[in-house]
PDB file of N, CA and C in Angstrom:
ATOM      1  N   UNK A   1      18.823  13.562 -15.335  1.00  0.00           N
ATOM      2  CA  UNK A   1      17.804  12.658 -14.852  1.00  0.00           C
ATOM      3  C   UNK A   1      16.768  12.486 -15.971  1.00  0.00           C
ATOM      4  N   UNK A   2      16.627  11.379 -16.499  1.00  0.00           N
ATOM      5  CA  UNK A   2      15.529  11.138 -17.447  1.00  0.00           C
ATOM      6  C   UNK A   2      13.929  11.032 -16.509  1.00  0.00           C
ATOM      7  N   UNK A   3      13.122  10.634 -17.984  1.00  0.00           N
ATOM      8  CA  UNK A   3      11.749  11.077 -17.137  1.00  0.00           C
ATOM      9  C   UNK A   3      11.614   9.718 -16.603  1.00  0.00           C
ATOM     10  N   UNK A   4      12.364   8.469 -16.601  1.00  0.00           N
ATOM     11  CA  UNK A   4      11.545   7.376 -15.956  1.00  0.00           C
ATOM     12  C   UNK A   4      12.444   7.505 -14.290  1.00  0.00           C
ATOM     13  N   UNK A   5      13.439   7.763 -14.344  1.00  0.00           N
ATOM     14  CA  UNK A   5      13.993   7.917 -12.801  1.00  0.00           C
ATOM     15  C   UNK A   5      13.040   9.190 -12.167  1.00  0.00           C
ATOM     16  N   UNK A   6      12.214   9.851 -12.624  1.00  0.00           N
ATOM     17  CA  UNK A   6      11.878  10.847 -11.896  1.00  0.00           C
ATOM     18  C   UNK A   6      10.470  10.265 -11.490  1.00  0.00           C
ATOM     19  N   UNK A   7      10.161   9.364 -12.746  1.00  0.00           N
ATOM     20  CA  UNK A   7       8.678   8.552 -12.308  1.00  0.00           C
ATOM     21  C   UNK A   7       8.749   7.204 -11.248  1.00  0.00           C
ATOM     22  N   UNK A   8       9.659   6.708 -11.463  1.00  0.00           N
ATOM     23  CA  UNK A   8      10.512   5.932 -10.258  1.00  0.00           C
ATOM     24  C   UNK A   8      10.451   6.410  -8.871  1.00  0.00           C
ATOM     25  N   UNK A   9      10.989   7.943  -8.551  1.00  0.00           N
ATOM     26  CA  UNK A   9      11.192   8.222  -7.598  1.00  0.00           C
ATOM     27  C   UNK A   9       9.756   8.904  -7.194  1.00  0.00           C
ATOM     28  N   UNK A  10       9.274   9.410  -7.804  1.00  0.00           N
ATOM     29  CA  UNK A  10       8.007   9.899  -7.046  1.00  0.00           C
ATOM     30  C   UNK A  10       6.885   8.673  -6.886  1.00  0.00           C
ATOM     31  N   UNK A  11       6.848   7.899  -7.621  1.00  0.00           N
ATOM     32  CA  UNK A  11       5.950   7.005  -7.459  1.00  0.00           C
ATOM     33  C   UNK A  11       6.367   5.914  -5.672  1.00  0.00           C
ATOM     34  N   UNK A  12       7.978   5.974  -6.283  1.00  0.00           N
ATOM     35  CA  UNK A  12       8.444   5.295  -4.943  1.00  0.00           C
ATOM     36  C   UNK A  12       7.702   6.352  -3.148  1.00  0.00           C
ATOM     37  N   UNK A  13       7.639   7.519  -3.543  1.00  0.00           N
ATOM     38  CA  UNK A  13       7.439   8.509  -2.318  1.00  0.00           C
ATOM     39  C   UNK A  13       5.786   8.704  -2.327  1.00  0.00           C
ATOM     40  N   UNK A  14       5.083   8.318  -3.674  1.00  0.00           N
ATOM     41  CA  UNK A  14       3.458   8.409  -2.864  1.00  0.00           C
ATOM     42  C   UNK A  14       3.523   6.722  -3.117  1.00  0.00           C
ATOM     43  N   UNK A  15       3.732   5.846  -2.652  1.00  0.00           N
ATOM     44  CA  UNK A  15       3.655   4.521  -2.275  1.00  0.00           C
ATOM     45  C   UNK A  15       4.106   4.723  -0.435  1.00  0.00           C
ATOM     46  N   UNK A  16       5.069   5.925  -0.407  1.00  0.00           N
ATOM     47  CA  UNK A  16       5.854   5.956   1.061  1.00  0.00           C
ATOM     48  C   UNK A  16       4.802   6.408   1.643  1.00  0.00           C
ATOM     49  N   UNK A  17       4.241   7.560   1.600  1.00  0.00           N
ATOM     50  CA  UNK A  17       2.824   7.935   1.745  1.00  0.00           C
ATOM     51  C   UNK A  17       2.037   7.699   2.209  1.00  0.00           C
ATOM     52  N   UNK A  18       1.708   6.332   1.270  1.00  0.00           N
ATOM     53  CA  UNK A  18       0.693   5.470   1.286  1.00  0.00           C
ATOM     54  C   UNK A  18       0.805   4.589   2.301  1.00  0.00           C
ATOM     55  N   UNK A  19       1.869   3.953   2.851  1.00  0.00           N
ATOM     56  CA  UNK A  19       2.328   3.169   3.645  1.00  0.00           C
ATOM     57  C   UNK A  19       2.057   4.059   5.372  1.00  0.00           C
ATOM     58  N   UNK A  20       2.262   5.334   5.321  1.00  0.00           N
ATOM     59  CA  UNK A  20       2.242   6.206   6.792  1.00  0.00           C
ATOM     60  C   UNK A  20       0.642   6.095   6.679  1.00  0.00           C
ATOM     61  N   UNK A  21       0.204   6.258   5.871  1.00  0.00           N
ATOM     62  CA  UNK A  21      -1.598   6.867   6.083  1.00  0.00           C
ATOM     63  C   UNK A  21      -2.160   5.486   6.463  1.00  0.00           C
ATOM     64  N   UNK A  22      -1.542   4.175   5.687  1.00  0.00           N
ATOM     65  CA  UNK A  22      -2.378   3.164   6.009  1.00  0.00           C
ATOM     66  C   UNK A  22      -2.123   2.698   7.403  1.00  0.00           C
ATOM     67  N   UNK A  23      -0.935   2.651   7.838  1.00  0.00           N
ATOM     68  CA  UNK A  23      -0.436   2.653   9.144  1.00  0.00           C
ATOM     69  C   UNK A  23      -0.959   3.342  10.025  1.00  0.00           C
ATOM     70  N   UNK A  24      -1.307   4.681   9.632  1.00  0.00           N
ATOM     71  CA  UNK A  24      -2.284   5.561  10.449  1.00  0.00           C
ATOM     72  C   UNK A  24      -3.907   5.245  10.829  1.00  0.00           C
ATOM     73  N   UNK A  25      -4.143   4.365   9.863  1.00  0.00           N
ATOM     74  CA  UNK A  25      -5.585   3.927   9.684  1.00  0.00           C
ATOM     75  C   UNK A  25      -6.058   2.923  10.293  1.00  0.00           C
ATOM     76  N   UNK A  26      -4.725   2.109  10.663  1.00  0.00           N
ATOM     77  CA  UNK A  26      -4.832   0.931  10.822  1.00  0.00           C
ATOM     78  C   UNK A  26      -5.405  -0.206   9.714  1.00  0.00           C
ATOM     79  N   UNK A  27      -4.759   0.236   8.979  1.00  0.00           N
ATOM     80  CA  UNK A  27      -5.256  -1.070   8.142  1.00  0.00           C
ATOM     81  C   UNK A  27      -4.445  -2.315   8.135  1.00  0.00           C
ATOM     82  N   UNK A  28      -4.863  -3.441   7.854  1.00  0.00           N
ATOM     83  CA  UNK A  28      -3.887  -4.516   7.334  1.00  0.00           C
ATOM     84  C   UNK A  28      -2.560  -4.621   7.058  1.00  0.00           C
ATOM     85  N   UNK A  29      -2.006  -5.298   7.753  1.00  0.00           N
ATOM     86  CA  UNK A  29      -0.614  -5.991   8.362  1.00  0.00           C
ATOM     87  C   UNK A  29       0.494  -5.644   6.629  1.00  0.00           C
ATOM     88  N   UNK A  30      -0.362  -6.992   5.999  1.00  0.00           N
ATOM     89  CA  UNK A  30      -0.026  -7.194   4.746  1.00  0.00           C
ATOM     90  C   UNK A  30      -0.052  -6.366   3.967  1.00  0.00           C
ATOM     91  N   UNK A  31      -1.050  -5.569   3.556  1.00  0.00           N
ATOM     92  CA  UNK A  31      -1.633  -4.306   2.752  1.00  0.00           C
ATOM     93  C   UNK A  31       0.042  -3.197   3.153  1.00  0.00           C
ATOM     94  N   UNK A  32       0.009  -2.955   4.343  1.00  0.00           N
ATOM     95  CA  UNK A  32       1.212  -2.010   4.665  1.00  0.00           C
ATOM     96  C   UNK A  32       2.663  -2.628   4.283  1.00  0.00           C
ATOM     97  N   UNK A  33       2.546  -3.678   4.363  1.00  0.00           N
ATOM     98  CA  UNK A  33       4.293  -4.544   4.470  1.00  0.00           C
ATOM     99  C   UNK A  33       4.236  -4.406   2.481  1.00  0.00           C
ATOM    100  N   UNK A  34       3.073  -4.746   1.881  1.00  0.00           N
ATOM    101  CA  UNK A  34       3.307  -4.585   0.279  1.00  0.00           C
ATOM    102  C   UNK A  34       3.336  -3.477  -0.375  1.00  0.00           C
ATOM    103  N   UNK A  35       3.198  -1.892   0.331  1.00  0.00           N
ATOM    104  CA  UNK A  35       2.897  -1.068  -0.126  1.00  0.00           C
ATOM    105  C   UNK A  35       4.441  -0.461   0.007  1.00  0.00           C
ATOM    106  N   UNK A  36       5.103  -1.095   1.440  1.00  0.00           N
ATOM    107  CA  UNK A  36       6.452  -0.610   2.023  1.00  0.00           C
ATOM    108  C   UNK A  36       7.259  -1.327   0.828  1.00  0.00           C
ATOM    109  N   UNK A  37       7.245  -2.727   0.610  1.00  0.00           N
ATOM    110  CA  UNK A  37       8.243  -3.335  -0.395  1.00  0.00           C
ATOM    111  C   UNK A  37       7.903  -2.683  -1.682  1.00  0.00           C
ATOM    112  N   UNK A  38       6.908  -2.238  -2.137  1.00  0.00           N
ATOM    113  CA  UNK A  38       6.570  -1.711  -3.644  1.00  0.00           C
ATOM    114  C   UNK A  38       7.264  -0.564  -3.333  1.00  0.00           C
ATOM    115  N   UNK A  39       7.506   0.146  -2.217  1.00  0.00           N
ATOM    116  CA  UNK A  39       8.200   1.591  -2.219  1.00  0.00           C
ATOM    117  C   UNK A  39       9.033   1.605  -2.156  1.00  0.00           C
ATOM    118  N   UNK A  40       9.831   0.991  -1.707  1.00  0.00           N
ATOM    119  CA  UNK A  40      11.832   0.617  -1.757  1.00  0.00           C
ATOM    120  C   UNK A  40      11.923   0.636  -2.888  1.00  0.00           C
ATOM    121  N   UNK A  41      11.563  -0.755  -3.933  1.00  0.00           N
ATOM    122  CA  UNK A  41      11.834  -1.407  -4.768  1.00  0.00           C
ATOM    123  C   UNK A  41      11.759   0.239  -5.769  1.00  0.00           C
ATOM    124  N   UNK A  42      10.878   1.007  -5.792  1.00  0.00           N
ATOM    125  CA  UNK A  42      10.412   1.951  -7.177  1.00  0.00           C
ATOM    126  C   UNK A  42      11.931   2.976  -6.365  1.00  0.00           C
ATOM    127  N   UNK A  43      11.792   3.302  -5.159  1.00  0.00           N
ATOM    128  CA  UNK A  43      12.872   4.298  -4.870  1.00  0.00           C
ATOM    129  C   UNK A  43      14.241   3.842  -5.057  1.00  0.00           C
ATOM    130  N   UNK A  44      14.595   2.346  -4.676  1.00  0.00           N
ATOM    131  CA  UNK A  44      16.295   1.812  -4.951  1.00  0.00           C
ATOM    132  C   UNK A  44      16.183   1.854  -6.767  1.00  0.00           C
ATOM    133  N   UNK A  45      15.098   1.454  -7.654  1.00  0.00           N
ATOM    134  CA  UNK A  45      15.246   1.366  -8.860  1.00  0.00           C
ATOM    135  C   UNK A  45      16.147   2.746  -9.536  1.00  0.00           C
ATOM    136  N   UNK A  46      14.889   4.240  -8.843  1.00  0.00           N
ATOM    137  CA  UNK A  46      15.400   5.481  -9.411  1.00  0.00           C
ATOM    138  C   UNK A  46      16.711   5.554  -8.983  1.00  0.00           C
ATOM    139  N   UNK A  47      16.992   5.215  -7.991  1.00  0.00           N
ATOM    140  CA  UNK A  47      18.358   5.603  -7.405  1.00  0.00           C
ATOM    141  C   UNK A  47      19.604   4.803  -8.405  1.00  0.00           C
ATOM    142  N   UNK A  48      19.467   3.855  -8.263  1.00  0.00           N
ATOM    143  CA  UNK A  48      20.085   2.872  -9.392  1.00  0.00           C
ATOM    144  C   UNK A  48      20.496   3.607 -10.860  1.00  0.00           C
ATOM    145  N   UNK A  49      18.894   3.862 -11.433  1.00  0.00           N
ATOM    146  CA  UNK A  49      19.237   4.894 -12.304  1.00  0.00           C
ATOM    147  C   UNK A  49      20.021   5.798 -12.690  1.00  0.00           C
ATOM    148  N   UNK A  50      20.180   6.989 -11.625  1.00  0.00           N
ATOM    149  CA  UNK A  50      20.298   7.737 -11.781  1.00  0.00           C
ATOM    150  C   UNK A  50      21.849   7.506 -11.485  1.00  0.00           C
ATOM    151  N   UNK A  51      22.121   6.779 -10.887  1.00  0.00           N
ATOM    152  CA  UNK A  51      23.853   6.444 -10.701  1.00  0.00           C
ATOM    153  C   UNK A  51      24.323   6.006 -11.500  1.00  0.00           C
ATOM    154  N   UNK A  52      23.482   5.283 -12.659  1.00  0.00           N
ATOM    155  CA  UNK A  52      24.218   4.538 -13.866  1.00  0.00           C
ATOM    156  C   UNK A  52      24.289   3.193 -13.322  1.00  0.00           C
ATOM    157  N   UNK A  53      23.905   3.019 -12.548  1.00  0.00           N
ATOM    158  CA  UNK A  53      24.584   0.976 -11.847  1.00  0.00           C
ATOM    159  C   UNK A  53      22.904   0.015 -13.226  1.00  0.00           C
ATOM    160  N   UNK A  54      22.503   0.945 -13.180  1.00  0.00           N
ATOM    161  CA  UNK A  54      21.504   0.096 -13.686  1.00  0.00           C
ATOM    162  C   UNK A  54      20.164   0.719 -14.894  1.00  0.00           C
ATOM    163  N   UNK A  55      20.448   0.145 -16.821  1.00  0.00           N
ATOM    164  CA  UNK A  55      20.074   0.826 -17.286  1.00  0.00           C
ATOM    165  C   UNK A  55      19.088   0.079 -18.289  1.00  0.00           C
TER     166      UNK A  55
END
């Protein structure tokens, strides 16, 4: 695992985080739905990575 799949994946999991607390807070609809797509996108990237599909 290189260091950008590992920065990929953790960044993808405090974005996930970020998404439960704001949900918890009630904040904004939008704010949560962009924080959820920014967190897939960083977690499918590492994953990608780390499988080789994508370099």
């Amino acid at each position: 695992m290189t260091g950008l799949n590992t920065i990929l994946i953790v960044l993808g999991l405090f974005l996930a985080g970020g998404v439960y607390s704001f949900a918890k807070q009630k904040q904004p609809t939008g704010v949560i739905v962009l924080l959820g797509i920014c967190s897939a996108l960083c977690l499918l990237a590492g994953i990608l990575r780390i499988q080789g599909l994508w370099e």
